[in-house]
Protein backbone atom coordinates (compact mmCIF):
# COMPACT_ATOMS: atom_id res chain seq x y z
CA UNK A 1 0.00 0.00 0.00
CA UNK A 2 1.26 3.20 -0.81
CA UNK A 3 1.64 6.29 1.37
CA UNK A 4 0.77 6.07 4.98
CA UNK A 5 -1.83 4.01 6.93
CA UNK A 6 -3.32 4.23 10.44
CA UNK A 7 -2.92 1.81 13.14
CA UNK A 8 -5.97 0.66 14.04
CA UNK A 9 -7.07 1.47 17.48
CA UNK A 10 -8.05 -1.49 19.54
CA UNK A 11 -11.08 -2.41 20.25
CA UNK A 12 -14.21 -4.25 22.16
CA UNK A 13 -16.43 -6.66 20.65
CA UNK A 14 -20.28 -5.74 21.80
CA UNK A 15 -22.94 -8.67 21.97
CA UNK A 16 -26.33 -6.56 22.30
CA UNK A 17 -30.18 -8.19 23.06
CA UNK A 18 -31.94 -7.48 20.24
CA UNK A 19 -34.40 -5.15 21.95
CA UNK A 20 -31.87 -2.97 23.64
CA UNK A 21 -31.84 0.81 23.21
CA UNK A 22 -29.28 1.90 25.98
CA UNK A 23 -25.82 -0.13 25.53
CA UNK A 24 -24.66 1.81 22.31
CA UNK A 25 -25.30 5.02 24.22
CA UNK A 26 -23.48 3.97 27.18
CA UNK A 27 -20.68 2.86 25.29
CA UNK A 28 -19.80 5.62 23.69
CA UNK A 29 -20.11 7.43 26.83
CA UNK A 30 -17.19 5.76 28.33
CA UNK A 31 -15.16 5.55 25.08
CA UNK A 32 -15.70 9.48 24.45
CA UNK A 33 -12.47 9.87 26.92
CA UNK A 34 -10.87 6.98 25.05
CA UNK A 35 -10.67 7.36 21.11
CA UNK A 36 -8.18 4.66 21.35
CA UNK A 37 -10.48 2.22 21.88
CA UNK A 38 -13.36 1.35 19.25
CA UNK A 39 -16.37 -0.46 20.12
CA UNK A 40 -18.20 -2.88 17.35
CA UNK A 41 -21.35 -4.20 17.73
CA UNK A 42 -23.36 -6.90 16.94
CA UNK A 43 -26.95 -8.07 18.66
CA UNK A 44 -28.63 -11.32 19.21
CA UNK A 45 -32.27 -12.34 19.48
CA UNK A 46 -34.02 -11.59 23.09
CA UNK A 47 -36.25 -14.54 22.81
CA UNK A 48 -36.03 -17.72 22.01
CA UNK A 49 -33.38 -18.77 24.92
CA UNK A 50 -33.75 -21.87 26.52
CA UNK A 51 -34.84 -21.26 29.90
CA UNK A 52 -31.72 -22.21 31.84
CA UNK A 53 -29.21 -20.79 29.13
CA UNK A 54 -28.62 -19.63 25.85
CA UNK A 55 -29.32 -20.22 22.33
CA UNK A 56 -25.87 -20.99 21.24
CA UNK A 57 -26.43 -20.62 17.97
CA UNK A 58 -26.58 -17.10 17.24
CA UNK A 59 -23.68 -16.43 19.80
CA UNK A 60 -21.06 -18.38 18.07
CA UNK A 61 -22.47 -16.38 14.69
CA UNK A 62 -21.91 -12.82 16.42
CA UNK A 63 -18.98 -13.87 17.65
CA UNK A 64 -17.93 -15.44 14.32
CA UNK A 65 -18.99 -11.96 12.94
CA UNK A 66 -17.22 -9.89 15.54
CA UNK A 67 -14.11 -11.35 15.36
CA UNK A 68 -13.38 -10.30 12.02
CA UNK A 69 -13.59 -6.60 13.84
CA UNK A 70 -10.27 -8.06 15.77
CA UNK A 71 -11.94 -6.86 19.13
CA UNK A 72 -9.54 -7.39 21.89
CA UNK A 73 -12.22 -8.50 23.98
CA UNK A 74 -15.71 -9.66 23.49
CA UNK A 75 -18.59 -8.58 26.02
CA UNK A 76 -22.18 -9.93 26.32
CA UNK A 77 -23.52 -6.97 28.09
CA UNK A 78 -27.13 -8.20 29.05
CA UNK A 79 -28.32 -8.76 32.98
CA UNK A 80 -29.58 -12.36 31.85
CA UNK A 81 -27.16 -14.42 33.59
CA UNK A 82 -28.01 -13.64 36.74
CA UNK A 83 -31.54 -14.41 36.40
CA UNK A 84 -30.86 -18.02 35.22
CA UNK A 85 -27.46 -18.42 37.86
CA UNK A 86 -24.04 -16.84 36.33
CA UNK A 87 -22.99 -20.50 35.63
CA UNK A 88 -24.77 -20.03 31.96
CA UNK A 89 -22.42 -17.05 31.48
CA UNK A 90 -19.47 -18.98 32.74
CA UNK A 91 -20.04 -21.49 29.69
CA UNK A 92 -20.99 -19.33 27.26
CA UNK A 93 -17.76 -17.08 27.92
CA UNK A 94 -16.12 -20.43 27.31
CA UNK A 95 -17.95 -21.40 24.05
CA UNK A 96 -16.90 -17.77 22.41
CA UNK A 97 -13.44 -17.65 23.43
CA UNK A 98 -13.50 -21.23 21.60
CA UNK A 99 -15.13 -19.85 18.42
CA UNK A 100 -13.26 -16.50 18.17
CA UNK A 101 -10.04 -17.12 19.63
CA UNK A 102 -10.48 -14.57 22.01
CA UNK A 103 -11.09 -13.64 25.19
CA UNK A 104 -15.36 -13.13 26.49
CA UNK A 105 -16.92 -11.44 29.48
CA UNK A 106 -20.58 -10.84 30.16
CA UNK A 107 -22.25 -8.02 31.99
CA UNK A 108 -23.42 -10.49 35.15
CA UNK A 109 -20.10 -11.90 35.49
CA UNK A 110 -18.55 -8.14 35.56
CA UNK A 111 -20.86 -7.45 38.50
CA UNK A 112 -20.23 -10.40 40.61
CA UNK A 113 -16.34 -9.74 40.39
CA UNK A 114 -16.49 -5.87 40.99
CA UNK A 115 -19.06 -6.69 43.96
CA UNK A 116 -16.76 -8.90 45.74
CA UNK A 117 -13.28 -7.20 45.33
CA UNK A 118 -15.14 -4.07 46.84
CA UNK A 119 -16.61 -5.85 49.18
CA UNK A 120 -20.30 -4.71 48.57
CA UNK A 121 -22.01 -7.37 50.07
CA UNK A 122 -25.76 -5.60 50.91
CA UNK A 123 -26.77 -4.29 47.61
CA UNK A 124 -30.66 -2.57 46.88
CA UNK A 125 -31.68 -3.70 43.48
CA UNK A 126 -33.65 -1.68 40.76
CA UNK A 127 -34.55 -4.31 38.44
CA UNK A 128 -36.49 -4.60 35.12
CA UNK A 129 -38.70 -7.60 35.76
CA UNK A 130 -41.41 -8.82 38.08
CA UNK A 131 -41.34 -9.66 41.30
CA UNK A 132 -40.93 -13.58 41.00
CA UNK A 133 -37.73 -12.18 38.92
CA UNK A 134 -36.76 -10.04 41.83
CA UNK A 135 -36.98 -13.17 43.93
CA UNK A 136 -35.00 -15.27 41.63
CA UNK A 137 -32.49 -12.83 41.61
CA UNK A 138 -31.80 -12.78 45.33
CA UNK A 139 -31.55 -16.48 45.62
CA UNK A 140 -29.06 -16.37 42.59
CA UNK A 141 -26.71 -13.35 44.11
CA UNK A 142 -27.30 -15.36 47.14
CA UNK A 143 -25.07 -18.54 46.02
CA UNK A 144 -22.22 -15.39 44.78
CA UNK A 145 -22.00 -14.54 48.64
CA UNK A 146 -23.83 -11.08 47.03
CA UNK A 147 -27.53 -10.15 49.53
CA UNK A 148 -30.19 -8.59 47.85
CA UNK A 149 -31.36 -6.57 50.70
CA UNK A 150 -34.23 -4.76 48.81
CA UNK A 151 -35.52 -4.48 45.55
CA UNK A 152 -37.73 -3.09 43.28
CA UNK A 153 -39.03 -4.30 40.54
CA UNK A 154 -40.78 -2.70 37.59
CA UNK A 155 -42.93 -5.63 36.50
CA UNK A 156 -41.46 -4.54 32.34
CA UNK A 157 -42.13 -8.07 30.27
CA UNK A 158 -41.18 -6.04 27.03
CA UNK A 159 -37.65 -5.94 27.11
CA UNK A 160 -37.72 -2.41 24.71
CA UNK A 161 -40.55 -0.86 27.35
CA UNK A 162 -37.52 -0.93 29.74
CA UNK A 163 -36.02 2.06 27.57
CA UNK A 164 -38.92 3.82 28.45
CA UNK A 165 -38.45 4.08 31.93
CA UNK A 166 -37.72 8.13 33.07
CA UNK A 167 -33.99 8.78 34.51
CA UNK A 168 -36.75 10.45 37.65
CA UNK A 169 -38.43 6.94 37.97
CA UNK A 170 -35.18 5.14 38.25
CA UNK A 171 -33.93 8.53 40.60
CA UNK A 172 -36.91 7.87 42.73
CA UNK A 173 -36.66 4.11 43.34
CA UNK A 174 -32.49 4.01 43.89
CA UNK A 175 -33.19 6.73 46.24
CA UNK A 176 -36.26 4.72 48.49
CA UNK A 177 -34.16 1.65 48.37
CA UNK A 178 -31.42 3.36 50.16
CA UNK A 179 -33.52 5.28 52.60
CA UNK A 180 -35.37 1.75 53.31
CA UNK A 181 -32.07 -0.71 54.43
CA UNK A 182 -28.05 -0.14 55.32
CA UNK A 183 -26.74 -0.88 52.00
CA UNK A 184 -23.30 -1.12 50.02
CA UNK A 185 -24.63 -0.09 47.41
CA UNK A 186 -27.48 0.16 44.87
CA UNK A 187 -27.45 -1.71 41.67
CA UNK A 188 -29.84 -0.73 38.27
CA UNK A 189 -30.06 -4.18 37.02
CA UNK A 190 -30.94 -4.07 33.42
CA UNK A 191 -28.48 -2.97 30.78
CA UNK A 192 -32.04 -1.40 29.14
CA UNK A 193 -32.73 0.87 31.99
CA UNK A 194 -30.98 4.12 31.14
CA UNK A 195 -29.39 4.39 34.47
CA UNK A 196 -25.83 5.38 33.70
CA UNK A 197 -26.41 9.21 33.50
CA UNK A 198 -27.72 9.44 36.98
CA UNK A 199 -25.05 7.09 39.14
CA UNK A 200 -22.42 9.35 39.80
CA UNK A 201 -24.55 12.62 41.18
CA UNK A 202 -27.08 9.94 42.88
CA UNK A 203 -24.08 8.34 44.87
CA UNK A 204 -22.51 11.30 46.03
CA UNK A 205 -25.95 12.64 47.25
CA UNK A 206 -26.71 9.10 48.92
CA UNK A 207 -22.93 8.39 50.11
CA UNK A 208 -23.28 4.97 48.51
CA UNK A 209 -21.95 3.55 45.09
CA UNK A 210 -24.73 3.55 42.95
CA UNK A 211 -23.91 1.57 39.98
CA UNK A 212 -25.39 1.16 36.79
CA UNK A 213 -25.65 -2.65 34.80
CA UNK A 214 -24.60 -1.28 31.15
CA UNK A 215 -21.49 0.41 32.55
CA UNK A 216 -20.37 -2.11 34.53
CA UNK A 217 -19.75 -4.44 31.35
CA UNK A 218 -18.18 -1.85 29.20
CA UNK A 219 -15.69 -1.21 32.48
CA UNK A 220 -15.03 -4.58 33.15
CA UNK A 221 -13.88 -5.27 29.45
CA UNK A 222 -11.48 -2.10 29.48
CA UNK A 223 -8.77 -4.18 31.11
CA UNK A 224 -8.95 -6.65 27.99
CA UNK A 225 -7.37 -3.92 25.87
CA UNK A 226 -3.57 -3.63 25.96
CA UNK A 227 -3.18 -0.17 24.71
CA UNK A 228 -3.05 3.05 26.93
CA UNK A 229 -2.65 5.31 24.49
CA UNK A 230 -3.73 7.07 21.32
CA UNK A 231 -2.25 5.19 17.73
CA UNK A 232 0.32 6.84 15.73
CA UNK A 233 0.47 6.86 12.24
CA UNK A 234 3.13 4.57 11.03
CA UNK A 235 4.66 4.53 7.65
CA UNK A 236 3.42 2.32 4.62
């Protein structure tokens, strides 16, 4: 190739639900400080997932597809493995690193690590499902060492309603749950609840980390990349 040629900033390789409206917006949020870093995305269907896992299917296809981005990472970012356990994310981590060659995190797994190296152990939960969901998800937090304290839940079935919901709702409901119990922290647990916006003035005013599902992927994968700084322009 003649003349010169950029070196391609790294990247991380995005697995969306299909439904999602708030992980591309997040995303860039974070990146905005880093224009090192790219982000590619691809999405998978919502439905049609077994009930105690994942349709492998279409995950070995994205990732097929998103490897040809060279991602240095790949990132599920979707709250669904805790609701069926975290040991479905485990696996499915495994099945993409197998397919693509390279390394897989999800957005539940990224929670349960950043909970217990801080040592937030009593977490309030704002949560996009109903309350037999809510329950579900305290029993499966429960066998991370991680208490659900108190939770709300917004009884959304439609996973695209859950873009819907008003930063004030989500304001409102982080803020009861932390008047209600001692907590850790608060978690918004959907990575279609547009939460991220409001976590870092709503933790300062509560004096507890509030912390919002989307971002916590998108931070977790960060590490992945093995560049700190901006790409030169080399030579042809």
């Amino acid at each position: 190739m003649n003349g010169h040629h950029l070196e391609m900033p790294h990247a991380i390789g995005v697995i969306v639900p299909s439904s999602n409206r708030v992980v591309e917006r997040v995303t860039r949020a974070i990146l905005g400080e880093r224009p090192y870093i790219d982000a590619c995305f691809t999405r998978v269907p919502y439905a049609g997932h077994p009930p105690d896992g994942y349709d492998m299917t279409s995950f070995e296809q994205a990732a097929r597809l998103l490897a040809q981005a060279r991602p240095d990472v790949i990132l599920w970012n979707a709250t669904r493995g805790a609701l069926i356990g975290f040991e479905p994310d485990r696996r499915l981590c495994a099945a993409i690193e197998g397919e693509a060659g390279i390394p897989c995190t999800t957005t539940a797994l990224a929670t349960v690590d950043l909970l217990r190296r801080r040592s937030l152990r009593r977490i309030g939960l704002v949560a996009q499902g109903d309350d037999e969901d809510g329950r579900r998800l305290k029993q499966t937090f429960a066998q991370e060492g991680i208490e659900i304290v108190v939770g709300h839940n917004f009884g959304i079935e439609d996973n695209f309603e859950a873009a819907s919901v008003g930063p004030q709702e989500i304001e409102t409901q982080v803020g009861r749950l932390a008047a209600t119990a001692e907590l850790d922290a608060v978690l918004i647990w959907s990575t279609n609840l547009a939460g991220h916006g409001l976590t870092s003035g709503l933790g300062e005013r509560l004096g507890i980390p509030v912390l919002d599902s989307a971002a916590l992927g998108i931070l977790h994968a960060l590490p992945f990349v093995t560049t700190a700084r901006a790409p030169a322009m080399q030579p042809g």
